[in-house]
Protein backbone atom coordinates (compact mmCIF):
# COMPACT_ATOMS: atom_id res chain seq x y z
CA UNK A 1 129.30 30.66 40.72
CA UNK A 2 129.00 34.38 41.35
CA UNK A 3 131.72 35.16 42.78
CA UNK A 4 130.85 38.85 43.74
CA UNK A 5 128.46 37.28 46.02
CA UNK A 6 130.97 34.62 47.10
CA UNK A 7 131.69 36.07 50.75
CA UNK A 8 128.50 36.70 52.38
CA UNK A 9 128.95 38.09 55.34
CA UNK A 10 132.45 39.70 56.65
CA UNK A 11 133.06 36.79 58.89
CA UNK A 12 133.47 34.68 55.43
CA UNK A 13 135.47 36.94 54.12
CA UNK A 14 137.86 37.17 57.13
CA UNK A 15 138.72 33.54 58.02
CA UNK A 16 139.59 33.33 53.74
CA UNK A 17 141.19 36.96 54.14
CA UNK A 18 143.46 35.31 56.96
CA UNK A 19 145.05 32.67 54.71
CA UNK A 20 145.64 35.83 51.56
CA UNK A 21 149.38 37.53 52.08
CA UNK A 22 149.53 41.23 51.62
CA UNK A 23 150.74 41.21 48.39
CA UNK A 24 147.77 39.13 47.01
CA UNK A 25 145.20 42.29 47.98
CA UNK A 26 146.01 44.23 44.95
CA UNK A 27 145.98 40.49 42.77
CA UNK A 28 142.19 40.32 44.65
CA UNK A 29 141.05 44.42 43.80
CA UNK A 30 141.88 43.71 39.97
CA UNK A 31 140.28 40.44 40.15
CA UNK A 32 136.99 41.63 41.65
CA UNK A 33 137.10 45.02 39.40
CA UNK A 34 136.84 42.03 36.46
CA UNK A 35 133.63 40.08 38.80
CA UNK A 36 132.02 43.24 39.05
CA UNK A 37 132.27 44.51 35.37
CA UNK A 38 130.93 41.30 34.79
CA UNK A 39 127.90 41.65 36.70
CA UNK A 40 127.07 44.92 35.51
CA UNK A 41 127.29 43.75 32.07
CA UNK A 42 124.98 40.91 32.64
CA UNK A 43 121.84 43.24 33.50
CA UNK A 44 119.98 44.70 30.62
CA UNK A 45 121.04 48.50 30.20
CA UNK A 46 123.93 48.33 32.25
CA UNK A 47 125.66 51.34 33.71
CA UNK A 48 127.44 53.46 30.69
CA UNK A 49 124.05 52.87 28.28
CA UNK A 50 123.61 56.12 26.22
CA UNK A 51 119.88 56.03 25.49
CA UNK A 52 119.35 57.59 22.03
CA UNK A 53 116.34 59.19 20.01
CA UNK A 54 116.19 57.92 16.82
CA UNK A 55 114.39 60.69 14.85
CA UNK A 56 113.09 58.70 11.52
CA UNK A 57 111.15 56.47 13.98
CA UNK A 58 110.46 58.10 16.58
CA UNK A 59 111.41 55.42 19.71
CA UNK A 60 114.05 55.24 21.79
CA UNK A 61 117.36 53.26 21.18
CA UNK A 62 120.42 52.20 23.17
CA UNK A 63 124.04 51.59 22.98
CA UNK A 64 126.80 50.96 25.17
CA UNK A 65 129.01 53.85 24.90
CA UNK A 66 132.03 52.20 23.80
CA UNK A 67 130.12 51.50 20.56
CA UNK A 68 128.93 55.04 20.37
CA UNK A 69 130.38 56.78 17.34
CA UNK A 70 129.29 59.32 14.49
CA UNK A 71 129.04 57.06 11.71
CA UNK A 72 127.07 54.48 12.86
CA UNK A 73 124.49 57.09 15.24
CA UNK A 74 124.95 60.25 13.01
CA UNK A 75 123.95 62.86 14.87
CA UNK A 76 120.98 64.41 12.19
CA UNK A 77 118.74 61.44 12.90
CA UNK A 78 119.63 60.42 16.57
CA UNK A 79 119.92 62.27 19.75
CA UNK A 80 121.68 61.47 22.53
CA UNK A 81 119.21 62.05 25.72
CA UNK A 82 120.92 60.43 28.36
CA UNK A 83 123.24 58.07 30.33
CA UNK A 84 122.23 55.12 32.42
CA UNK A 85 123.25 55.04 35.70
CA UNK A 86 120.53 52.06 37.17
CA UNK A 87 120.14 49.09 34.90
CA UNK A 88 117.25 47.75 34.24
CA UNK A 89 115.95 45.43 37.05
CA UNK A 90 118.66 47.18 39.34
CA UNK A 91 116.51 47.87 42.11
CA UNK A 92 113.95 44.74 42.46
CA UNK A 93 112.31 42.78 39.79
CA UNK A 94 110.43 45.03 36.71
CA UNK A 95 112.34 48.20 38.31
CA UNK A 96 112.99 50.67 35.29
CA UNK A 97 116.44 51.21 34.17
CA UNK A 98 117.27 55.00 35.22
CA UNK A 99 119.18 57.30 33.08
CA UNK A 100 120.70 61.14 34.04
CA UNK A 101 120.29 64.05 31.92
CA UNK A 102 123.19 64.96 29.95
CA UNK A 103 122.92 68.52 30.97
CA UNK A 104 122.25 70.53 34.39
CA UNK A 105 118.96 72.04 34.97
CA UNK A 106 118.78 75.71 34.43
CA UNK A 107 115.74 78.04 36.53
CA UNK A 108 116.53 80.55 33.29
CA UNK A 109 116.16 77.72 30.59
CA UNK A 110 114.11 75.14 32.33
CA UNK A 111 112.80 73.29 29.57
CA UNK A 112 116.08 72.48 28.24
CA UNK A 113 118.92 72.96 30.63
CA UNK A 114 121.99 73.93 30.82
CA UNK A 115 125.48 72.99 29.87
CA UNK A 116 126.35 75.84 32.19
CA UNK A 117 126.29 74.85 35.91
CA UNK A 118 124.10 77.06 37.97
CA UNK A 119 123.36 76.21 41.86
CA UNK A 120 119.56 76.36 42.70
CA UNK A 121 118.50 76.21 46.60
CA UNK A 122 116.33 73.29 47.21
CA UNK A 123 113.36 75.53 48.47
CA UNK A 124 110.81 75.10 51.54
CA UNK A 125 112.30 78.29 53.86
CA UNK A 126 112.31 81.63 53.77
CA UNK A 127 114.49 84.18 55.31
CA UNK A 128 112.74 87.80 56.30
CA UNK A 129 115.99 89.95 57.26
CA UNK A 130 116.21 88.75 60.27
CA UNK A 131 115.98 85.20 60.55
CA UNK A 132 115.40 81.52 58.86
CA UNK A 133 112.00 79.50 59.02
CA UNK A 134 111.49 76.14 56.98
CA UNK A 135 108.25 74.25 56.20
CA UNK A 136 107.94 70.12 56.99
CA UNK A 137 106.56 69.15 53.42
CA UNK A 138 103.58 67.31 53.89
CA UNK A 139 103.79 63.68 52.16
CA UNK A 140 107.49 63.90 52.28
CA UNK A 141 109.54 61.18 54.29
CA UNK A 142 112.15 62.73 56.63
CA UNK A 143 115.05 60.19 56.88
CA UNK A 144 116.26 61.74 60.35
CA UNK A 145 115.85 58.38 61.85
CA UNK A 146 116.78 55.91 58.86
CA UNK A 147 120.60 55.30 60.11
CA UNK A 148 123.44 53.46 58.70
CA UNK A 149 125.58 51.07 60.64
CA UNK A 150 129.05 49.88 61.09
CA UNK A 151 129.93 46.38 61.86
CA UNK A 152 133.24 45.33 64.43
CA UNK A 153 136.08 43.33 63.91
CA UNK A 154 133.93 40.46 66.11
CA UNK A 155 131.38 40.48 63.84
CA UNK A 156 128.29 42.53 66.17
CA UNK A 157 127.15 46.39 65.45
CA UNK A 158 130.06 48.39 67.23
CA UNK A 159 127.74 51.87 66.11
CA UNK A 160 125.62 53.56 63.75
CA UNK A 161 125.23 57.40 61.84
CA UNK A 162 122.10 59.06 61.66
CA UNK A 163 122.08 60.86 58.26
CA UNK A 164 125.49 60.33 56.60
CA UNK A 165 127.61 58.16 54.92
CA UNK A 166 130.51 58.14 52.14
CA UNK A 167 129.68 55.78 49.10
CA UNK A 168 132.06 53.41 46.73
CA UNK A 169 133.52 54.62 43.56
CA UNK A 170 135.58 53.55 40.76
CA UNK A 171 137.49 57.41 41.24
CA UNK A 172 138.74 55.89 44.05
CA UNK A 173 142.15 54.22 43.84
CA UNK A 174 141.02 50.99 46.42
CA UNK A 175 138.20 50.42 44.34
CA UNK A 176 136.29 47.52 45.58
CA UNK A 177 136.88 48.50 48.65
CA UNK A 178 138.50 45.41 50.88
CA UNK A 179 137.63 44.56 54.32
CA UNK A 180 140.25 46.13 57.25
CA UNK A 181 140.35 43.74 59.78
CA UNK A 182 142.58 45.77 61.95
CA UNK A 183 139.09 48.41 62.62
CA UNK A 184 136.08 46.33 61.41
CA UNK A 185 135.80 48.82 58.52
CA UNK A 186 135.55 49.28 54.65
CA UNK A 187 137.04 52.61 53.93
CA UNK A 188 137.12 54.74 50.76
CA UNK A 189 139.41 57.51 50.11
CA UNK A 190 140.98 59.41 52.42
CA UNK A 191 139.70 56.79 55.06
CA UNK A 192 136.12 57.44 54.99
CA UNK A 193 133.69 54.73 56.11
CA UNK A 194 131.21 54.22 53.91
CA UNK A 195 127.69 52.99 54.63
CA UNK A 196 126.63 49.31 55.17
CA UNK A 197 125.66 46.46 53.99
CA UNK A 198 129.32 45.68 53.21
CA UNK A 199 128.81 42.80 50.45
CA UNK A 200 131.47 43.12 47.58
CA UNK A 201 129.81 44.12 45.06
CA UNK A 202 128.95 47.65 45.06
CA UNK A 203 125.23 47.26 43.79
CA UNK A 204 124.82 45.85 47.26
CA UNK A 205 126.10 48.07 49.34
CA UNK A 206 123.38 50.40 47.94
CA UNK A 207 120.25 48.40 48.44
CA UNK A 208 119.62 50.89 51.25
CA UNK A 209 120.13 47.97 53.73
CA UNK A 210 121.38 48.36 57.13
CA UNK A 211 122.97 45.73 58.89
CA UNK A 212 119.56 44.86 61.02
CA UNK A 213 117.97 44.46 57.76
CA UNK A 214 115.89 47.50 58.42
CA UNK A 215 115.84 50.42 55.63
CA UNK A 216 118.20 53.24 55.87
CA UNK A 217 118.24 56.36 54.18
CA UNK A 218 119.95 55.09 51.08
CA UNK A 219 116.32 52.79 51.16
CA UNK A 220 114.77 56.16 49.23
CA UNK A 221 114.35 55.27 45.61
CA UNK A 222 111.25 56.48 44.57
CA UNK A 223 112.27 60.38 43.13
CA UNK A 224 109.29 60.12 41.24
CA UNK A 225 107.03 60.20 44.39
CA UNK A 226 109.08 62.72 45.94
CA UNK A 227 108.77 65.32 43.18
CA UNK A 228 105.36 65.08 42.96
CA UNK A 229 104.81 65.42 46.41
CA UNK A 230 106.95 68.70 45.84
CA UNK A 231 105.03 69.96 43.08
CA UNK A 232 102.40 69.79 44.90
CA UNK A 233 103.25 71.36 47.68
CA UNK A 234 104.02 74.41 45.60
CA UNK A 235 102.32 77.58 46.14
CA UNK A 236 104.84 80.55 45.00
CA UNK A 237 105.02 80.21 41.23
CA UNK A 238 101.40 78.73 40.46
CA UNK A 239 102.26 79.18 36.54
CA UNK A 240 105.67 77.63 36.60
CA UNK A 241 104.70 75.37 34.30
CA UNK A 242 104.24 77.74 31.06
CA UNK A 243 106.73 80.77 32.96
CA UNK A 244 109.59 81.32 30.58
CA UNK A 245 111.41 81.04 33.78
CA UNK A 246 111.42 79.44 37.25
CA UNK A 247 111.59 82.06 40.20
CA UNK A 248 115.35 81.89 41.72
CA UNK A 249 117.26 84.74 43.25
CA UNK A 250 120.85 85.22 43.57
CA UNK A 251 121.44 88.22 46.17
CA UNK A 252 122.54 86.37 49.56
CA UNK A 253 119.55 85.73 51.39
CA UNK A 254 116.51 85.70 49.06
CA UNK A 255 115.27 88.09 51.96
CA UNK A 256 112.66 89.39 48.36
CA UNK A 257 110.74 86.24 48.35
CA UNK A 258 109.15 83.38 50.53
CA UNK A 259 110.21 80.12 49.62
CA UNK A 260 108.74 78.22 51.95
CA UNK A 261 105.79 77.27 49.15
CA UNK A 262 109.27 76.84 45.95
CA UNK A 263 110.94 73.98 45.21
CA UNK A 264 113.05 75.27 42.12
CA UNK A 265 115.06 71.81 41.86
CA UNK A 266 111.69 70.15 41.48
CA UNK A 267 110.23 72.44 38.99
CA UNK A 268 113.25 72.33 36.50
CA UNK A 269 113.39 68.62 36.68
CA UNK A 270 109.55 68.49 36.08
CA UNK A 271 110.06 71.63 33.17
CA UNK A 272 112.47 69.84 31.74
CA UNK A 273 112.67 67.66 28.25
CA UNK A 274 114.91 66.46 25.10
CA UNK A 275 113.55 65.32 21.67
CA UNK A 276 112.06 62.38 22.20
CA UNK A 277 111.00 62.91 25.88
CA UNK A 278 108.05 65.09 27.68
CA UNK A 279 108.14 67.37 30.13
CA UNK A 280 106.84 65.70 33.33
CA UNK A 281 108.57 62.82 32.61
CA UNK A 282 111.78 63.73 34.59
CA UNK A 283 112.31 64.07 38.18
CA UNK A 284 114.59 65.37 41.05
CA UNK A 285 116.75 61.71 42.17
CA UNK A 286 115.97 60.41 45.26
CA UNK A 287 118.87 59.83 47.33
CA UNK A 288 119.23 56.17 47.17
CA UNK A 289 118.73 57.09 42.85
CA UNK A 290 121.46 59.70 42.92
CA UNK A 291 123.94 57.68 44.99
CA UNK A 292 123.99 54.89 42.29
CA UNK A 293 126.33 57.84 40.26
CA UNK A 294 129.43 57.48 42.54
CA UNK A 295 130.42 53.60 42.52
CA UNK A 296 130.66 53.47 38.40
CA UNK A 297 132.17 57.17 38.45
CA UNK A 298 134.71 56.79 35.30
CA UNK A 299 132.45 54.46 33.53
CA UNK A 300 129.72 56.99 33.67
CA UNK A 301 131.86 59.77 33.18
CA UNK A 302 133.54 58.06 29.72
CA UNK A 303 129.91 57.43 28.77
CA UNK A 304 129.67 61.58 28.88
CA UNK A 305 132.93 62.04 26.99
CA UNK A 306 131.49 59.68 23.97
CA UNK A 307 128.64 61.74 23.28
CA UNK A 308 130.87 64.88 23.78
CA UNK A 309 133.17 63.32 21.26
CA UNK A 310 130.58 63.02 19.06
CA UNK A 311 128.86 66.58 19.62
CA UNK A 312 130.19 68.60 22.44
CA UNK A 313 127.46 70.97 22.44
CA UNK A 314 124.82 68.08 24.02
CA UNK A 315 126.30 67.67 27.31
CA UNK A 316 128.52 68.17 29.67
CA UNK A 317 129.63 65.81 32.45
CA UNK A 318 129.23 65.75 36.33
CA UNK A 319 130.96 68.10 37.79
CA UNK A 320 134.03 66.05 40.19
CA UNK A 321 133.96 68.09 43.07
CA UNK A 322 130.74 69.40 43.61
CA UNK A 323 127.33 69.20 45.53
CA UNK A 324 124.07 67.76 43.97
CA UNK A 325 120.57 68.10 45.47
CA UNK A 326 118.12 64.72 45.66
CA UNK A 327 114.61 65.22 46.30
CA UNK A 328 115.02 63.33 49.45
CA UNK A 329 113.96 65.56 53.04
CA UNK A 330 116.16 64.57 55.87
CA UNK A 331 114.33 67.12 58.52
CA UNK A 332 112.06 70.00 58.10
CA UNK A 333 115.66 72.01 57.74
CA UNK A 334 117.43 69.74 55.77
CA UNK A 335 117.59 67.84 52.79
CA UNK A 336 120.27 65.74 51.19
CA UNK A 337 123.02 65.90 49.03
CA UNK A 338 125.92 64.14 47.16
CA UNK A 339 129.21 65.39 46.84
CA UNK A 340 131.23 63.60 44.43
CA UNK A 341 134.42 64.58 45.57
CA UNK A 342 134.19 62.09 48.20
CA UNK A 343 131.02 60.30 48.01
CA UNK A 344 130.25 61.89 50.79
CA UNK A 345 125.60 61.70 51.09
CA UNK A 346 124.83 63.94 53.49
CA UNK A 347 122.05 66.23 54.91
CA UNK A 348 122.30 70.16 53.72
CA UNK A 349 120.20 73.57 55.05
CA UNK A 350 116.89 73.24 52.34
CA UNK A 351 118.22 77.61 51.94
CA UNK A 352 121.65 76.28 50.27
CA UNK A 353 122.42 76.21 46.71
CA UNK A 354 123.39 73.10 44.93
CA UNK A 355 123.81 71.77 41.06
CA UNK A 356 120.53 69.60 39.78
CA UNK A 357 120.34 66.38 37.30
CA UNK A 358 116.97 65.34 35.93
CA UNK A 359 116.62 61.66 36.14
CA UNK A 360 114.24 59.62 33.92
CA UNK A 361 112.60 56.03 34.03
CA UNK A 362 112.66 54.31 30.68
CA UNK A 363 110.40 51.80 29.53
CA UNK A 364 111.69 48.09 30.41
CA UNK A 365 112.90 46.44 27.42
């Protein structure tokens, strides 16, 4: 039996929650921590995979990062080129395992990155002294009206958010989160609601599902699509592909130039490559692709601090309390962001500056 999947619906897991005393919920947490390592383990690339570039044969290899060390991977014949964060058949049947650059993308040093964080504006506005305007990207989905909902204690929808939500983690110290029947909730840290459907394992709670069945915004996988819709939409840097450089200013209102045509996130994802990869082959996350980083937090982040262990100068690890831009357009103002601090996936003025991960597909295995 799976037991993740054990409790279908919250009314199942009430009427057994009813018969648990309170001291059994931390005995229940460490159990389903166990179920859900389990799981993860059972899909091919799972969560914590450190793909690898195997010079001498030119292909790509993989190992789970526990097993990552020196001798066995020596560092002049493979390259570490990133961490999976979506296993392989993750999101629907022959869906490509995801992984996350080991470094932040760079507008100075686009083809390689950074292990330097800069914040890059997402691009589509432009400010001239006096005020804001921002362009609707044509081809782009704006998730305004994708919502998330909550269920009540009864069982029924008691409400729903239009464009936010706070997301699992294992950071969190009631990771899985359990069921309060006192509010009808599932709460992270700090007692934050995060978005629905509320199965127990926390791949499901990111299908993208509301509790209709109809997508919500979390329902925006496809970053691929997205940055090419970006790309071409640009019209400011027409030669960003061989500049040395990606156009990005840093005085406060980038009152100089008209972004309204620039998508710098975009263009230093699509810039970007490692040995072994191409550029074009990486991509600004979707939403519902960047989310997937929160809910395995410290296995992802120990995945980072075996390749550092091995050569520091390769990567450097998400940043804990920061703000990261998806490729995913909430309104013709707004776009959204994660902030890992909380989990917290919200929508974000397109004229704000955020950090940037590349995310690549790999070839199903």
């Amino acid at each position: 039996m799976n037991w993740i999947n054990r409790f279908k619906t919250e009314a199942e897991f009430k009427a057994q929650r009813r018969f648990l005393p309170c001291s059994s919920v931390s005995y229940i947490r460490e159990l389903m921590k166990s179920f859900i390592q389990q799981d993860e383990m059972s899909h091919t690339l799972p969560v914590g995979t450190i793909a690898l570039y195997n010079k001498e044969s030119n292909t790509i290899e993989y190992v789970y990062y526990t097993n990552y060390n020196a001798t066995d991977y020596p560092v002049s014949n493979y390259k570490p080129i990133g961490i999976v964060v979506i296993p392989q058949d993750f999101l629907g049947e022959e869906s490509e395992a995801r992984i996350i650059s080991l470094v932040n993308m760079s507008t100075t040093s686009p083809e390689v990155g950074s292990t330097n964080y800069q914040y890059i504006r997402w691009g589509g506005y432009a400010y001239d002294g006096n005020s804001w305007t921002y362009r609707d990207v044509d081809g782009l989905e704006n998730l305004s009206s994708k919502y998330q909902q909550f269920i009540g204690t009864d069982g029924e929808l008691s409400g729903q958010q239009s464009s936010w939500g706070y997301l699992p983690s294992d950071k969190f110290s009631n990771f899985p989160t359990i069921y309060d029947r006192k509010t009808g909730y599932y709460y992270t840290d700090g007692n934050n609601q995060i978005p629905s459907p509320y199965n127990y394992s926390w791949v499901s709670r990111l299908f993208g599902k509301n509790k209709s069945g109809a997508d919500s915004f979390l329902a925006d996988i496809d970053g691929v699509a997205n940055t090419d819709v970006l790309i071409a939409a640009e019209t400011l840097q027409t030669t960003w592909q061989t500049d040395s450089a990606i156009i990005h200013q840093y005085n406060s209102y980038d009152d100089v130039l008209d972004y309204q045509g620039h998508f710098p996130p975009a263009l230093c994802c699509r810039r970007f490559h490692t040995e072994g990869t191409n550029a074009g082959e990486w991509y600004l996350p979707a939403v519902g692709e960047l989310a997937f980083v929160m809910p395995r937090w410290n296995v992802i982040k120990a995945a980072f601090a075996a390749v550092r262990a091995v050569d520091s100068t390769v990567a450097v690890p998400l940043n804990e309390s920061n703000y990261y831009w998806s490729s995913s357009g909430y309104s013709q103002y707004y776009a959204y962001y994660l902030y890992t601090s909380s989990g917290y996936v919200c929508d974000f003025s397109k004229g704000s500056k955020n950090l940037v991960r590349a995310f690549r597909r790999l070839p199903r295995i």
